[in-house]
N, C-alpha and C. Protein backbone atom coordinates (compact mmCIF):
# COMPACT_ATOMS: atom_id res chain seq x y z
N UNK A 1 -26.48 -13.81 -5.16
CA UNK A 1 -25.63 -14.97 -5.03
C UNK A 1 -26.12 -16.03 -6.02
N UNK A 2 -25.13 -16.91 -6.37
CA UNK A 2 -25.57 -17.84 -7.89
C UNK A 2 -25.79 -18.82 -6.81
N UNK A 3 -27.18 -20.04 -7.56
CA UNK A 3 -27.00 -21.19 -7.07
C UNK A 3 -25.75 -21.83 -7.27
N UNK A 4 -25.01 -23.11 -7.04
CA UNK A 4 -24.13 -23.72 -7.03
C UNK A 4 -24.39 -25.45 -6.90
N UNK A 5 -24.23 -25.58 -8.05
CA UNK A 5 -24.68 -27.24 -8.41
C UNK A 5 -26.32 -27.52 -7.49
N UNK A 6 -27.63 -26.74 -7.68
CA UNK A 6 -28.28 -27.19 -7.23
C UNK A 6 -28.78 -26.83 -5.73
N UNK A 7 -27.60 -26.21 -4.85
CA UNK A 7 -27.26 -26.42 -3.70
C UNK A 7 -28.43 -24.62 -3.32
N UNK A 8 -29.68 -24.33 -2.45
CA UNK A 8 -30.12 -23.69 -2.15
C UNK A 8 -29.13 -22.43 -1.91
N UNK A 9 -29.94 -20.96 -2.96
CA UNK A 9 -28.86 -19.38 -2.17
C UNK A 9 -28.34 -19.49 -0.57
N UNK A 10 -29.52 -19.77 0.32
CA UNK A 10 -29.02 -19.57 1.72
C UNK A 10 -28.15 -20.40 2.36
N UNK A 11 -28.01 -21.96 1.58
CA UNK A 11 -27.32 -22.65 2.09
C UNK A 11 -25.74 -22.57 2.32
N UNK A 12 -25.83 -21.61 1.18
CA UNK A 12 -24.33 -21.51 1.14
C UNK A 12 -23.73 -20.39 2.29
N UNK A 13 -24.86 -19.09 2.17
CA UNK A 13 -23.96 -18.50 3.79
C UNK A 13 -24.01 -19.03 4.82
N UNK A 14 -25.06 -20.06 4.76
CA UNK A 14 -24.96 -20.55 6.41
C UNK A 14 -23.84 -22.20 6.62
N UNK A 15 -23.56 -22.34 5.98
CA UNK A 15 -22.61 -23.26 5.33
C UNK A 15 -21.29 -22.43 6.19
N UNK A 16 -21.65 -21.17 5.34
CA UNK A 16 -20.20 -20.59 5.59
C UNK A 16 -19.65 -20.10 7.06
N UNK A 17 -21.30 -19.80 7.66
CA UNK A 17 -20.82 -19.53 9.16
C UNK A 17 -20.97 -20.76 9.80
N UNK A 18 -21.02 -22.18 9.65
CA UNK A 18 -21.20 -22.74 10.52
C UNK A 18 -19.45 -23.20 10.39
N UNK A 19 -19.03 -22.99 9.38
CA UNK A 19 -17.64 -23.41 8.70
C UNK A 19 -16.92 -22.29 10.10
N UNK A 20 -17.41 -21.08 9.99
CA UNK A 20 -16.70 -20.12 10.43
C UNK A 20 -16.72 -20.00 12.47
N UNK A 21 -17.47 -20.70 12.78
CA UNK A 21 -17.92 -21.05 13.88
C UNK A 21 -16.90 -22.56 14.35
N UNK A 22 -16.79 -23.70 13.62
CA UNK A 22 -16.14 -24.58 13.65
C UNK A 22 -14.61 -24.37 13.70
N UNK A 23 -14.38 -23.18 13.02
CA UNK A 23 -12.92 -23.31 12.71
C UNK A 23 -12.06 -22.50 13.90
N UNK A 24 -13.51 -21.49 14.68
CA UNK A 24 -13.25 -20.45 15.81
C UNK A 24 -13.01 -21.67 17.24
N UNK A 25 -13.57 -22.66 17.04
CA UNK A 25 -13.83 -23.70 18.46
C UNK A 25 -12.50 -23.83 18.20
N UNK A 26 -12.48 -24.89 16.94
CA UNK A 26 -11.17 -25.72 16.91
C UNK A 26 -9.61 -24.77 17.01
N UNK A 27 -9.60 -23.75 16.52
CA UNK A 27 -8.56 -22.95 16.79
C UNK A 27 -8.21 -21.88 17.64
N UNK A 28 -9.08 -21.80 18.21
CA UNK A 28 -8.65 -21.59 19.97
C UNK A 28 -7.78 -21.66 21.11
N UNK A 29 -7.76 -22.77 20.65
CA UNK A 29 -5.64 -23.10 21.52
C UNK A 29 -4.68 -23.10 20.78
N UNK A 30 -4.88 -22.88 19.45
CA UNK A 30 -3.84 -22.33 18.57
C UNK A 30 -3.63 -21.22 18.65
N UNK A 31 -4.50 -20.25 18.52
CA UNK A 31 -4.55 -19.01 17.62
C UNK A 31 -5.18 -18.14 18.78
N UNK A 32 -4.77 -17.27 18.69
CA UNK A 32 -5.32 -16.01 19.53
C UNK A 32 -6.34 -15.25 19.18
N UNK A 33 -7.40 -14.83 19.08
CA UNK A 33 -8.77 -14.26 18.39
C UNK A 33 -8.16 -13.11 17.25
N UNK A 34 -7.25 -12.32 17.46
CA UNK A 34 -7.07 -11.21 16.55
C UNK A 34 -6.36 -12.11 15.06
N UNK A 35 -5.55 -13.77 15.34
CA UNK A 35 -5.13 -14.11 14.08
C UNK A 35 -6.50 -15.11 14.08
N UNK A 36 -7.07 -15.48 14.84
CA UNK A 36 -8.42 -16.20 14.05
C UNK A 36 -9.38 -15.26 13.16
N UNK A 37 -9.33 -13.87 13.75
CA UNK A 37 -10.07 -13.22 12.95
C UNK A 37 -9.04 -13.08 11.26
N UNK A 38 -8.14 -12.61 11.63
CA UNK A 38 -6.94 -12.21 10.45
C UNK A 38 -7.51 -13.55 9.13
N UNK A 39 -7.14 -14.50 9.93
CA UNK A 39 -6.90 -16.10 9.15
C UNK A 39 -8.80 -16.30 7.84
N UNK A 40 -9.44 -16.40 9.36
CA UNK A 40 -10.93 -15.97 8.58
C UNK A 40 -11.26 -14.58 7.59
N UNK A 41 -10.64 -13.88 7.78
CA UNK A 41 -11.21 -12.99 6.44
C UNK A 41 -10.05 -12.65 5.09
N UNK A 42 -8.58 -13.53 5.25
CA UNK A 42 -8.00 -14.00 4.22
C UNK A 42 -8.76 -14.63 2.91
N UNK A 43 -8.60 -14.28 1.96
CA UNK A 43 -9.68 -14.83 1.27
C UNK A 43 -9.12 -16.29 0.86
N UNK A 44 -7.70 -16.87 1.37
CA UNK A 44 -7.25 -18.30 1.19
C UNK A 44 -6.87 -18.40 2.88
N UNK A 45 -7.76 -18.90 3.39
CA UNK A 45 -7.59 -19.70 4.90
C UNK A 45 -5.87 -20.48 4.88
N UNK A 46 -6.75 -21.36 4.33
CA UNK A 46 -5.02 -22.60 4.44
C UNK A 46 -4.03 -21.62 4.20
N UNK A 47 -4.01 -20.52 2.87
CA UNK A 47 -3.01 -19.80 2.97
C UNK A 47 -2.21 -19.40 3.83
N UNK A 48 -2.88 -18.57 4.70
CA UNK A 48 -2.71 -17.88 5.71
C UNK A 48 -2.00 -18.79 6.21
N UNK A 49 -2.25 -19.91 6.97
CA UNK A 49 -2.08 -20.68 8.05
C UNK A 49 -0.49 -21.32 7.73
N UNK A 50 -0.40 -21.32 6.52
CA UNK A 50 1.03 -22.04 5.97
C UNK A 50 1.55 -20.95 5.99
N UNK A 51 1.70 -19.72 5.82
CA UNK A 51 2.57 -17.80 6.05
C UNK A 51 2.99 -17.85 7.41
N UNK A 52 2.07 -18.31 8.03
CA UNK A 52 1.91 -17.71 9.81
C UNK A 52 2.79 -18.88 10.12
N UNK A 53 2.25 -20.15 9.64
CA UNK A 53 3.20 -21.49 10.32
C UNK A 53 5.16 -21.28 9.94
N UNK A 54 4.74 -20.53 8.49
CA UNK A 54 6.55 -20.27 8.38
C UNK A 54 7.05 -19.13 8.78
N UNK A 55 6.40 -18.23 9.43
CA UNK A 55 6.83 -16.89 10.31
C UNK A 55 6.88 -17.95 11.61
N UNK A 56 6.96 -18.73 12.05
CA UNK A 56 6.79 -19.10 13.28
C UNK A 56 8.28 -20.01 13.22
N UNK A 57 8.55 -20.63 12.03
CA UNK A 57 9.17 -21.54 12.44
C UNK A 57 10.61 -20.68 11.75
N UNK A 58 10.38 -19.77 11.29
CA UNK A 58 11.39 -18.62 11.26
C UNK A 58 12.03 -18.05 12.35
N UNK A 59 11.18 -17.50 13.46
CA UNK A 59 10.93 -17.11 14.32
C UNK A 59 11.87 -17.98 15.27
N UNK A 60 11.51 -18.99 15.35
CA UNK A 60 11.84 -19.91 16.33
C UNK A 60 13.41 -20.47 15.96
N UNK A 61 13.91 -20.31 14.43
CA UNK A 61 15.17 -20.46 14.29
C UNK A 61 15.98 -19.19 14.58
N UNK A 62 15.41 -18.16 14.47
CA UNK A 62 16.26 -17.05 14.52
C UNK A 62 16.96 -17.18 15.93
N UNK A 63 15.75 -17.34 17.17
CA UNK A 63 15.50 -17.30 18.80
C UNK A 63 16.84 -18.52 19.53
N UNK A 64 16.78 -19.39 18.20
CA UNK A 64 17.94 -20.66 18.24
C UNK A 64 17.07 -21.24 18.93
N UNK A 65 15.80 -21.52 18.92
CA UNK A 65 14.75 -22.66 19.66
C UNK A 65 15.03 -23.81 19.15
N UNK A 66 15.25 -24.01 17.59
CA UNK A 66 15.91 -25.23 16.66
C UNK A 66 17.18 -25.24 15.91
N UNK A 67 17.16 -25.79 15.73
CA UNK A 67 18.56 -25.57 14.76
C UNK A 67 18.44 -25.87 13.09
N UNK A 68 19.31 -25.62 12.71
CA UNK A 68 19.31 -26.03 11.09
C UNK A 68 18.72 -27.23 10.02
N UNK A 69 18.79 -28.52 11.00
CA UNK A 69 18.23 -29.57 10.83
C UNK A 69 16.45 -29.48 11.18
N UNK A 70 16.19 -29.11 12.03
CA UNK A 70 14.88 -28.55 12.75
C UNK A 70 14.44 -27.79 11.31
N UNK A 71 14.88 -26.80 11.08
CA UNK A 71 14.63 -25.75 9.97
C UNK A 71 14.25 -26.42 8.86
N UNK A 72 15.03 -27.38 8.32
CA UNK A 72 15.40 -28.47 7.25
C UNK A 72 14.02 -29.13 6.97
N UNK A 73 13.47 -29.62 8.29
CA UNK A 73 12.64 -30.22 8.13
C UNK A 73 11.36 -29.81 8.36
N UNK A 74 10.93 -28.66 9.34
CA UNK A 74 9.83 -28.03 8.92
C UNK A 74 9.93 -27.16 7.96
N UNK A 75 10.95 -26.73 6.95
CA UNK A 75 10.67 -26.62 5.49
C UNK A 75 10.03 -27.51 4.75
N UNK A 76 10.35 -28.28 4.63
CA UNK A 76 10.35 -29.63 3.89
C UNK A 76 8.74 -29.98 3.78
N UNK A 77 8.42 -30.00 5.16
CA UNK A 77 6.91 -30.65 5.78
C UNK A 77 5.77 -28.83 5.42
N UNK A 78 6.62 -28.16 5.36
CA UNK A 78 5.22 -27.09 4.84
C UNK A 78 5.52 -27.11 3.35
N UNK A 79 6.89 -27.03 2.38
CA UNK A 79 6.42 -27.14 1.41
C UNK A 79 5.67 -28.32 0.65
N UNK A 80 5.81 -29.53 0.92
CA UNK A 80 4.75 -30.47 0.93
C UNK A 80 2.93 -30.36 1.17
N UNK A 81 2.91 -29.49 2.01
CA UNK A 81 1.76 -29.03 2.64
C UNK A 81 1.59 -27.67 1.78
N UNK A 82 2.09 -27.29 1.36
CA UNK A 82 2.16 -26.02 0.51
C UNK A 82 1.64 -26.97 -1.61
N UNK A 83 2.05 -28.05 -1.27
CA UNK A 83 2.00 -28.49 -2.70
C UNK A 83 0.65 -28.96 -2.60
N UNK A 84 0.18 -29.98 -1.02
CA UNK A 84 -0.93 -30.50 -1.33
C UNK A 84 -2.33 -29.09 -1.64
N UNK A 85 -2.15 -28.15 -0.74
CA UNK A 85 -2.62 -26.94 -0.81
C UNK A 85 -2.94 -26.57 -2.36
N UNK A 86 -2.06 -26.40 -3.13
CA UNK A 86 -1.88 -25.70 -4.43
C UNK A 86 -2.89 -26.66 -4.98
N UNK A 87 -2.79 -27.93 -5.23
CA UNK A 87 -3.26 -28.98 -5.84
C UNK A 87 -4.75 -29.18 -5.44
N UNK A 88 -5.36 -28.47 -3.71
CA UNK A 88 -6.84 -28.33 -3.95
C UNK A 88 -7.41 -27.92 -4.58
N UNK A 89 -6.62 -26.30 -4.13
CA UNK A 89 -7.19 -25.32 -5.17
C UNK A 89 -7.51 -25.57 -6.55
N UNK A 90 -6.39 -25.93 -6.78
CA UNK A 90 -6.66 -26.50 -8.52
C UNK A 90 -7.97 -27.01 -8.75
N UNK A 91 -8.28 -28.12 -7.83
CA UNK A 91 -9.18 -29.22 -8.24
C UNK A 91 -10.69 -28.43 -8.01
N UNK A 92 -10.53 -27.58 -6.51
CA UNK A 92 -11.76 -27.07 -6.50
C UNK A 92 -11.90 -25.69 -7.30
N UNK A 93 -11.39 -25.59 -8.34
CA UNK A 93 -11.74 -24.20 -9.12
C UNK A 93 -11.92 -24.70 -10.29
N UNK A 94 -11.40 -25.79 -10.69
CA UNK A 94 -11.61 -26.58 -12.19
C UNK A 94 -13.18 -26.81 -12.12
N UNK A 95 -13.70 -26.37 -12.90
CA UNK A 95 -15.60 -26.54 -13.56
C UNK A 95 -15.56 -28.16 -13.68
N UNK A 96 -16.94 -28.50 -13.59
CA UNK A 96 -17.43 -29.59 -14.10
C UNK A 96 -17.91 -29.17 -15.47
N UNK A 97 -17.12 -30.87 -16.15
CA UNK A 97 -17.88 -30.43 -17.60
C UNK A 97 -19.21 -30.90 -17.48
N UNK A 98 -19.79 -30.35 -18.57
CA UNK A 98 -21.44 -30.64 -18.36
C UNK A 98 -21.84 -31.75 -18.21
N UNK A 99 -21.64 -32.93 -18.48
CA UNK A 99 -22.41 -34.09 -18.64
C UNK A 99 -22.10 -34.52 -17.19
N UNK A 100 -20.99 -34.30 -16.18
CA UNK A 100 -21.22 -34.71 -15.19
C UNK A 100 -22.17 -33.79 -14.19
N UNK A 101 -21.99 -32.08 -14.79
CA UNK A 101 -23.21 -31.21 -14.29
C UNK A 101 -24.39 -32.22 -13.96
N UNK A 102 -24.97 -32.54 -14.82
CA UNK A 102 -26.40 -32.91 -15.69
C UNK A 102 -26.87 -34.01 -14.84
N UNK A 103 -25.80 -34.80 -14.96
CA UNK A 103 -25.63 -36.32 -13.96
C UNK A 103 -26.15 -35.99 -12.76
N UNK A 104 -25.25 -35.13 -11.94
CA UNK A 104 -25.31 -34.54 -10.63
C UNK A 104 -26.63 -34.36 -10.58
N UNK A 105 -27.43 -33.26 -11.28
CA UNK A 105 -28.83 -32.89 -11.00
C UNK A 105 -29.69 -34.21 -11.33
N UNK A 106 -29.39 -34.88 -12.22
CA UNK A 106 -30.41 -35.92 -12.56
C UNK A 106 -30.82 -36.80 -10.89
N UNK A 107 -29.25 -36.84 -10.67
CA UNK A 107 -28.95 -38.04 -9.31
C UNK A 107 -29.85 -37.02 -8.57
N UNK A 108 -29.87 -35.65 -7.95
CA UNK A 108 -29.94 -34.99 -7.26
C UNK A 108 -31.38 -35.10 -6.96
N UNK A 109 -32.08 -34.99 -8.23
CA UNK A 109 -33.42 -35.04 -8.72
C UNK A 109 -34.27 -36.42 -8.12
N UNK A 110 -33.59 -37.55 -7.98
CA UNK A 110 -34.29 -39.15 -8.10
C UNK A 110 -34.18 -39.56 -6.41
């Protein structure tokens, strides 16, 4: 495993299960263990969760639970949520250029 800005090898798996532990509490009364497991080994979480949220609200128009307007607007509110999504990713896959690298460790360092 690579370090990552500094940040200790082990820190990062245990990072990851405490992430993975947090997300099992909190989604619990959402989610049923077989899609908490599903959701956790997606390799895009949020992904998942915006697929499953529009199978649901699919679901629920087909059943006539909402209607067209209903539909209208939890479209609307996941593709929004679908844009802010896209736009993390972006940000957290874009590299630091070096000089703020450098910065980071200097600060990191003092």
């Amino acid at each position: 495993m690579t370090c990552c800005a500094g940040v200790p090898h082990i820190a990062i798996p245990r990072a990851a299960i405490c992430a993975t532990k947090i997300a099992k509490k909190n989604l619990a009364g959402c989610l049923n263990e077989e899609e908490i497991r599903l959701m956790l080994r997606h390799q895009k979480p949020a992904d998942y969760c915006l697929r499953h949220a529009g199978q649901i609200v699919g679901k629920l128009y087909r059943q006539q639970h909402i209607d067209a307007i209903g539909l209208r607007i939890f479209d609307e509110r996941l593709t929004r949520l679908a844009g802010v999504q896209a736009a993390s990713e972006r940000i957290s896959t874009t590299p630091l250029p070096f000089a703020y690298t450098l910065l980071t460790h200097r600060s990191a360092c003092v």
